[in-house]
Protein backbone atom coordinates (compact mmCIF):
# COMPACT_ATOMS: atom_id res chain seq x y z
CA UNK A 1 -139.09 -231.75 -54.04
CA UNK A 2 -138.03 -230.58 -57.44
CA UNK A 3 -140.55 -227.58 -57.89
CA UNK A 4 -139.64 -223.93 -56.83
CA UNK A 5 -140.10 -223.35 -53.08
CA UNK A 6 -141.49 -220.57 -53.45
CA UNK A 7 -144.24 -221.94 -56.17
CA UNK A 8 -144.65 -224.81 -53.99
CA UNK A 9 -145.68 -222.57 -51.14
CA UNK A 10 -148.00 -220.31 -53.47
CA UNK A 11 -149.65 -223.03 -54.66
CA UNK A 12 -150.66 -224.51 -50.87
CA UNK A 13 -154.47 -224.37 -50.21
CA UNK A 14 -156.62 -223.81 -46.93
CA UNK A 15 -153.50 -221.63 -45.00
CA UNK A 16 -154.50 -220.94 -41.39
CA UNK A 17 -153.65 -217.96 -40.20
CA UNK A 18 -149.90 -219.11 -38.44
CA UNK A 19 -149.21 -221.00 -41.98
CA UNK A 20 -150.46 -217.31 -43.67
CA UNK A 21 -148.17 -215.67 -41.79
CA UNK A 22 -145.14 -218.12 -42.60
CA UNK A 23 -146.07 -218.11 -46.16
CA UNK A 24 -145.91 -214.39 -46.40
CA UNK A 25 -142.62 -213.66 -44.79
CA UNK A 26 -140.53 -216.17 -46.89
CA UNK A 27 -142.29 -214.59 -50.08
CA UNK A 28 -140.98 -211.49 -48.98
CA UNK A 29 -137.77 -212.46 -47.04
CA UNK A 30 -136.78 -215.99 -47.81
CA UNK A 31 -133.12 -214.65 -48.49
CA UNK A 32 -133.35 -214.24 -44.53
CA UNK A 33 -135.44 -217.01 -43.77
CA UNK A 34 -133.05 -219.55 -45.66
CA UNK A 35 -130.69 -219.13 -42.96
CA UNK A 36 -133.07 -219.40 -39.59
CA UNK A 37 -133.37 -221.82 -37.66
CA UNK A 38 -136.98 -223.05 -36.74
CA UNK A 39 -136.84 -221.09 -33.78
CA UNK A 40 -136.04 -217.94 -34.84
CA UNK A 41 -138.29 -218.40 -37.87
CA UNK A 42 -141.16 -218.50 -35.50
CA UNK A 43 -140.12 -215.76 -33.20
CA UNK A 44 -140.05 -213.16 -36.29
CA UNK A 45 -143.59 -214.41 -37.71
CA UNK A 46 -145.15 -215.00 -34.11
CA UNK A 47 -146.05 -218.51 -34.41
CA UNK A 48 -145.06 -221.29 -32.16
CA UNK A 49 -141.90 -223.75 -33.38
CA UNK A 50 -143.76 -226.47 -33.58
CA UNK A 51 -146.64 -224.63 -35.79
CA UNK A 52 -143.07 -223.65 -38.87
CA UNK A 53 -142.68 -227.61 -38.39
CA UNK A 54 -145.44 -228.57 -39.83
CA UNK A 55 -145.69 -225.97 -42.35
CA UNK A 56 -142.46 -227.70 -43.81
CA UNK A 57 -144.02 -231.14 -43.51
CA UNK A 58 -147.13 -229.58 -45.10
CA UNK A 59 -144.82 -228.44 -47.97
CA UNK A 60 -143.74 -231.56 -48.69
CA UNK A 61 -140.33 -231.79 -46.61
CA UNK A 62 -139.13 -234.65 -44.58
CA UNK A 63 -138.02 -232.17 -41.92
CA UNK A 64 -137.82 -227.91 -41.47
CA UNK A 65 -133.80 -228.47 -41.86
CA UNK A 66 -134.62 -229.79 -45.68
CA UNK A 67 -136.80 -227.32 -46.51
CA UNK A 68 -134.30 -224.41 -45.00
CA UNK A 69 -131.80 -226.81 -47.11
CA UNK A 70 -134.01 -225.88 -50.26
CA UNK A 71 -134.18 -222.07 -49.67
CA UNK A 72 -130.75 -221.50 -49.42
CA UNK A 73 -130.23 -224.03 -52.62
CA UNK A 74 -132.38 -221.17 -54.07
CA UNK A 75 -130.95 -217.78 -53.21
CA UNK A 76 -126.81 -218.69 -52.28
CA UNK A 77 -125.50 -217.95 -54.93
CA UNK A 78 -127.98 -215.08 -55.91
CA UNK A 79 -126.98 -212.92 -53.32
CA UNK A 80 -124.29 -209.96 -53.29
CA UNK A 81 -121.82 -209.81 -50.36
CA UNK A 82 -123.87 -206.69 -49.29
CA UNK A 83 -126.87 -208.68 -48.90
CA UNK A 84 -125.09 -211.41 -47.28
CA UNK A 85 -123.85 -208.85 -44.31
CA UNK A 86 -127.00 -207.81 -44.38
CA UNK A 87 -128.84 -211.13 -43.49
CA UNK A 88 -125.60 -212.22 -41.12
CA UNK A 89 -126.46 -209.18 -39.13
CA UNK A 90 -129.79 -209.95 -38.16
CA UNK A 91 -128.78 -213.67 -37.16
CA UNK A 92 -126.19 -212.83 -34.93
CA UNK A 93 -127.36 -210.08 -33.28
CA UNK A 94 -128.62 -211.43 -30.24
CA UNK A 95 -126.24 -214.50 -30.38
CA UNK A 96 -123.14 -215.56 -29.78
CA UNK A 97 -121.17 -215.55 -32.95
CA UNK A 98 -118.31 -217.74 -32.27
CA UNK A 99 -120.98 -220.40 -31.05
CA UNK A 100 -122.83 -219.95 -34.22
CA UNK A 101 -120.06 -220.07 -36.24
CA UNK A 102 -118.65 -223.55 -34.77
CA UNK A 103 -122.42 -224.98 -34.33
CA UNK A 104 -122.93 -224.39 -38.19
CA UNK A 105 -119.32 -225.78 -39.52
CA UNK A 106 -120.32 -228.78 -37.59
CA UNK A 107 -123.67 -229.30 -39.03
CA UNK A 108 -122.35 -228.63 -42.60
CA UNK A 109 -120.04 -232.06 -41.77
CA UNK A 110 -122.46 -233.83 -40.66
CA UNK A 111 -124.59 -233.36 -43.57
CA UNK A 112 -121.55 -233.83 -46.05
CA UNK A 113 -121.21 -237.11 -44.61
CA UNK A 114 -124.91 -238.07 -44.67
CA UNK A 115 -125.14 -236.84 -48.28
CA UNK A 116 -121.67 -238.04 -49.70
CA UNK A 117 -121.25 -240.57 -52.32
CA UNK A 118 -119.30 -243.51 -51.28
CA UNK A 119 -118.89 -245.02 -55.09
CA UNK A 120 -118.96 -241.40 -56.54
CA UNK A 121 -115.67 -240.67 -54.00
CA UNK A 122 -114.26 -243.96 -55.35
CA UNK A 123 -114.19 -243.14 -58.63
CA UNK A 124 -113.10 -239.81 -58.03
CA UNK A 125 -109.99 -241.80 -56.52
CA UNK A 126 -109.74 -244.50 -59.66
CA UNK A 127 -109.64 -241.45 -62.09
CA UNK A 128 -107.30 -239.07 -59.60
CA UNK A 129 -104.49 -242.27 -59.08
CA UNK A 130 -104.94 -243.12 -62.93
CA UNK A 131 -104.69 -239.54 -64.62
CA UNK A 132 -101.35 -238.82 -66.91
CA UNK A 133 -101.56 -235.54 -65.47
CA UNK A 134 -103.93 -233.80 -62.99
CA UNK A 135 -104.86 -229.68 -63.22
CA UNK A 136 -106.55 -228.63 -59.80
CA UNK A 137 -108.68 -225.31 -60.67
CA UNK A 138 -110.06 -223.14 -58.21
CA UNK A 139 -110.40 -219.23 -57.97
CA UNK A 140 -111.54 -217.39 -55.96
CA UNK A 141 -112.25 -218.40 -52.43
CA UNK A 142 -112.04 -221.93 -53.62
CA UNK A 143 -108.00 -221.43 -54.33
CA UNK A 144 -107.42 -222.39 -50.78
CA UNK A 145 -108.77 -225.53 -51.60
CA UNK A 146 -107.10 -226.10 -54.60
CA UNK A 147 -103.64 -225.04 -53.35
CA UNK A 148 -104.07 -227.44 -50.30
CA UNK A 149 -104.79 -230.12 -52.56
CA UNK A 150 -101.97 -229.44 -54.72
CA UNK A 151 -99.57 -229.39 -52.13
CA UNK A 152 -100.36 -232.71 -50.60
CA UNK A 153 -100.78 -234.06 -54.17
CA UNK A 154 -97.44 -232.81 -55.02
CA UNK A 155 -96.10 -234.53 -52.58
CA UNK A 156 -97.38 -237.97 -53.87
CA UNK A 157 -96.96 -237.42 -57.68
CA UNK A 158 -95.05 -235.26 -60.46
CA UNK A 159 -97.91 -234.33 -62.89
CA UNK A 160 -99.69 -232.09 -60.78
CA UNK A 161 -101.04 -228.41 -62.17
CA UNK A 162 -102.64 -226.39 -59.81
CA UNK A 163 -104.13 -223.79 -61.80
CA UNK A 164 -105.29 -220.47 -60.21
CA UNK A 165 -105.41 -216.48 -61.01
CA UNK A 166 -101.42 -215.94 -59.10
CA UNK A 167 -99.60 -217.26 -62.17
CA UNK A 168 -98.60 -214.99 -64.39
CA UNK A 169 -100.33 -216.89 -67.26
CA UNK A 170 -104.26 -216.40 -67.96
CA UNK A 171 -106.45 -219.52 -66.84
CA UNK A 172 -106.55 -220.57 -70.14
CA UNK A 173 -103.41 -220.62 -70.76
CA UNK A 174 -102.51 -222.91 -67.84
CA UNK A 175 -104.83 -225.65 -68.99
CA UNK A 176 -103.91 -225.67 -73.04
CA UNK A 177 -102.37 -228.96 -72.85
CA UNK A 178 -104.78 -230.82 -71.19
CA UNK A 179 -105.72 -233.73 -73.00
CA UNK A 180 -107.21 -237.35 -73.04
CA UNK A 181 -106.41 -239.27 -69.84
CA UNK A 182 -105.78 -235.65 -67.71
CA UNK A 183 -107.90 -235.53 -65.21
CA UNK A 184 -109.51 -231.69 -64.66
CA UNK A 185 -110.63 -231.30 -60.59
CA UNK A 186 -112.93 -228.32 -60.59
CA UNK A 187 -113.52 -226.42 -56.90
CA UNK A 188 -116.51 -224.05 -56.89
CA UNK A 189 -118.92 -222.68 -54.06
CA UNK A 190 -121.48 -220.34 -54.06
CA UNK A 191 -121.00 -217.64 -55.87
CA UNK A 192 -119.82 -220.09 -58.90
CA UNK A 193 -117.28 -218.70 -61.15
CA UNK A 194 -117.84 -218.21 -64.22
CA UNK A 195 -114.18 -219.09 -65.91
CA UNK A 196 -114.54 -222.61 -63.67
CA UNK A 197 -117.59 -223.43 -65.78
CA UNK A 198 -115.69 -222.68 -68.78
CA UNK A 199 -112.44 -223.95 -67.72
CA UNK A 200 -114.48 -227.10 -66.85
CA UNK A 201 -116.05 -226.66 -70.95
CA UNK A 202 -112.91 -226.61 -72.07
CA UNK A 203 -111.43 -229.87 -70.19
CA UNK A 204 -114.39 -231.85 -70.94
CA UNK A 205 -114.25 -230.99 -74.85
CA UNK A 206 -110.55 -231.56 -75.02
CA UNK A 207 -111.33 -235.65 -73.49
CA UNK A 208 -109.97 -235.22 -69.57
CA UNK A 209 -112.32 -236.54 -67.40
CA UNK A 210 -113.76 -234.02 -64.87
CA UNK A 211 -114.04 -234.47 -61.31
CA UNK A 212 -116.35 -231.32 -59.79
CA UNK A 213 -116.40 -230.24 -55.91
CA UNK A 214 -118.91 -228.42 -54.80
CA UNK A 215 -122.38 -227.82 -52.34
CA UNK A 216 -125.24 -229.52 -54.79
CA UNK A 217 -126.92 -231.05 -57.44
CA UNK A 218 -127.97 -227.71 -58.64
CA UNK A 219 -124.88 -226.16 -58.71
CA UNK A 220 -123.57 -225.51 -62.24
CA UNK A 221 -120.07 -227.44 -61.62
CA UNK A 222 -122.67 -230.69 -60.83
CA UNK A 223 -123.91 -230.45 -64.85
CA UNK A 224 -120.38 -230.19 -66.45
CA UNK A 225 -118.77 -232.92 -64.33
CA UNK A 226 -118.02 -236.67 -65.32
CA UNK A 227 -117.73 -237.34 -61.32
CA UNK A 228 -119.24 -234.88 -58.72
CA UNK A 229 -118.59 -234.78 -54.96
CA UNK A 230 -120.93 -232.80 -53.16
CA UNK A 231 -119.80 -230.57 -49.53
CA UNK A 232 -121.75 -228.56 -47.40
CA UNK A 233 -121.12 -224.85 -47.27
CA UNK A 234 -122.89 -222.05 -45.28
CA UNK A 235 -123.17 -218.32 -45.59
CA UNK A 236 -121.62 -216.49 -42.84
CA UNK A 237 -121.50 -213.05 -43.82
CA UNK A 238 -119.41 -211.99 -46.74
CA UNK A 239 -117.76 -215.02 -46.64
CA UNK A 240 -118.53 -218.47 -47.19
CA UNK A 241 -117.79 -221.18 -44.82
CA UNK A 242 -115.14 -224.07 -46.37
CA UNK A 243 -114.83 -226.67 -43.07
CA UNK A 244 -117.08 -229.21 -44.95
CA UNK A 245 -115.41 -229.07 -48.15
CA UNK A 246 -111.75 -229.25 -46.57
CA UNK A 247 -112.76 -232.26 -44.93
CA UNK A 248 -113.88 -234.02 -47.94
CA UNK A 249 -110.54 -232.58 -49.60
CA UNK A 250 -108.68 -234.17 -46.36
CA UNK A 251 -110.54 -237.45 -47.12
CA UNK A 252 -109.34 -237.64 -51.39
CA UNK A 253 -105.84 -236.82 -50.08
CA UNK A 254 -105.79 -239.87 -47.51
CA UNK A 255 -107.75 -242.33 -49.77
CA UNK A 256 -105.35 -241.19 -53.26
CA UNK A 257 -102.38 -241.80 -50.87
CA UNK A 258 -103.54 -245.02 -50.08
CA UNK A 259 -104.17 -245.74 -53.53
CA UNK A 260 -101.02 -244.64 -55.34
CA UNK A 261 -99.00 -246.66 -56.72
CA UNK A 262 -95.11 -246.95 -55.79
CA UNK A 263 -93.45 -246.27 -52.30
CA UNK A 264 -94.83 -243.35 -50.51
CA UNK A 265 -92.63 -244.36 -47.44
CA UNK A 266 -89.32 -243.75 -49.31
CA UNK A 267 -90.85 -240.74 -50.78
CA UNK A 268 -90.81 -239.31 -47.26
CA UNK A 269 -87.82 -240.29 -46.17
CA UNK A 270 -86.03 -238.42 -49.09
CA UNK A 271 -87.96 -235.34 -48.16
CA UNK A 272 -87.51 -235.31 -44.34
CA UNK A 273 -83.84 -235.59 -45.07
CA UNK A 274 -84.26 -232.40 -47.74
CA UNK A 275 -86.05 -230.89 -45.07
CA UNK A 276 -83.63 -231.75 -42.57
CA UNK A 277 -80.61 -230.89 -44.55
CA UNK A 278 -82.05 -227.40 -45.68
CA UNK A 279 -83.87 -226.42 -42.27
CA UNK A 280 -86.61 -226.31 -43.84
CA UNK A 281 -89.06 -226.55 -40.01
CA UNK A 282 -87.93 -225.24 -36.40
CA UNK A 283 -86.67 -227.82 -34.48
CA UNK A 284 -87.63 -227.64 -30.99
CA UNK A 285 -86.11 -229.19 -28.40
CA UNK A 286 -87.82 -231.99 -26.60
């Protein structure tokens, strides 16, 4: 559906009472009801589950998981880290939070890999293994995914930039060289950045091609970017859950490696004798 959820739902005629009483609550709550599950969704407005299923289908969703999908689309990146401990509270109060915690990093995978782009993550690789030089930017929360990558891609190549906000230089001043035939990898999740947008500006309008990560097609990285790969993230409280996007970070790493040109094997061996020579890791005896 491409309308507002909320307009979509105003605009539904002949309600029953049950459908009233869904209608209502998400008008007035949908920052908490983006993050229910059918079941609990029905327990607060005393229907039965099977009564908020159709209401979805009614809507115009495939499935209540789409239309949750769509609500939290709408109010992620709207909401303060306040609010977000707010709504966390009254999902987990009655449950068990390390469950819910694991249950929802799985589902976020399995969505990534339903909704990932097979030739979009190709090209991603053709421009990555290509690029005369290749900035990684990510603040934030999304600098854990940017210094992973850059430490696995600095293992494979010797133009890599990972730009973040521990460098002594501003943002900006990290990326002033980039040029035609850089590549610019922009890492953003809800709430977006605002100097990634205009980091990403500044890439695009210098000629690097720009490869965006992130949870949707209505996130802003997805408008800037020449190539976008899309992840799965969830709220959990203050902070944002990352397991989806790491594993699609895990899979560029493998597939660039696979790619690259020149011998990755000797590459290795000089560093495990570096490492070995500096003791670098514990050994342990076997």
């Amino acid at each position: 559906m491409d309308r507002d959820i909320l307009t979509a739902i105003s605009s539904m005629e002949r309600l029953s009472k049950s459908q009233r009483s869904i209608a209502e609550y998400i008008h007035v709550s949908y920052d908490k009801a983006a993050f229910m599950t059918a079941g609990r969704l029905a327990a607060v407005t005393g229907v039965s589950e099977s009564t908020v299923v159709r209401f979805a289908q009614e809507l115009g969703y495939g499935s209540y998981p789409e239309m949750r999908r769509a609500l939290q689309d709408m109010v992620r990146g709207r909401l303060t880290s306040v609010q977000r401990i707010q709504v966390a509270r009254e999902l987990m109060e009655s449950g068990d939070i390390l469950q819910h915690v694991l249950s929802s990093d799985i589902d976020q995978i399995k969505m990534t890999m339903d909704e990932v782009s097979g030739e979009d993550f190709d090209a991603a690789v053709s421009s990555i293994t290509g690029a005369k030089n290749i900035y990684i930017f990510g603040l934030r929360s999304s600098s854990a995914l940017a210094h992973f990558m850059g430490f696995y891609f600095n293992l494979l190549f010797e133009n890599v930039h990972v730009v973040g906000e521990a460098s002594a230089l501003e943002v900006f001043e990290q990326i002033l060289r980039i040029s035609e035939g850089d590549v610019f990898i922009a890492l953003s999740f809800p709430r977006y950045s605002k100097r990634t947008i205009r980091a990403m500006r500044y890439a695009r309008d210098m000629g690097a091609g720009v490869i965006g990560i992130t949870d949707g097609n209505t996130s802003p990285v997805a408008k800037l970017a020449d190539i976008c790969l899309y992840a799965r993230s969830d709220m959990l409280s203050f902070l944002d859950t990352l397991v989806a996007p790491l594993s699609l970070v895990n899979a560029l790493i493998v597939a660039v490696s696979a790619r690259a040109g020149g011998d990755i094997s000797s590459n290795f061996e000089r560093l495990e004798r570096v490492w070995d020579e500096y003791e670098v890791y514990e050994k342990t005896d076997v």
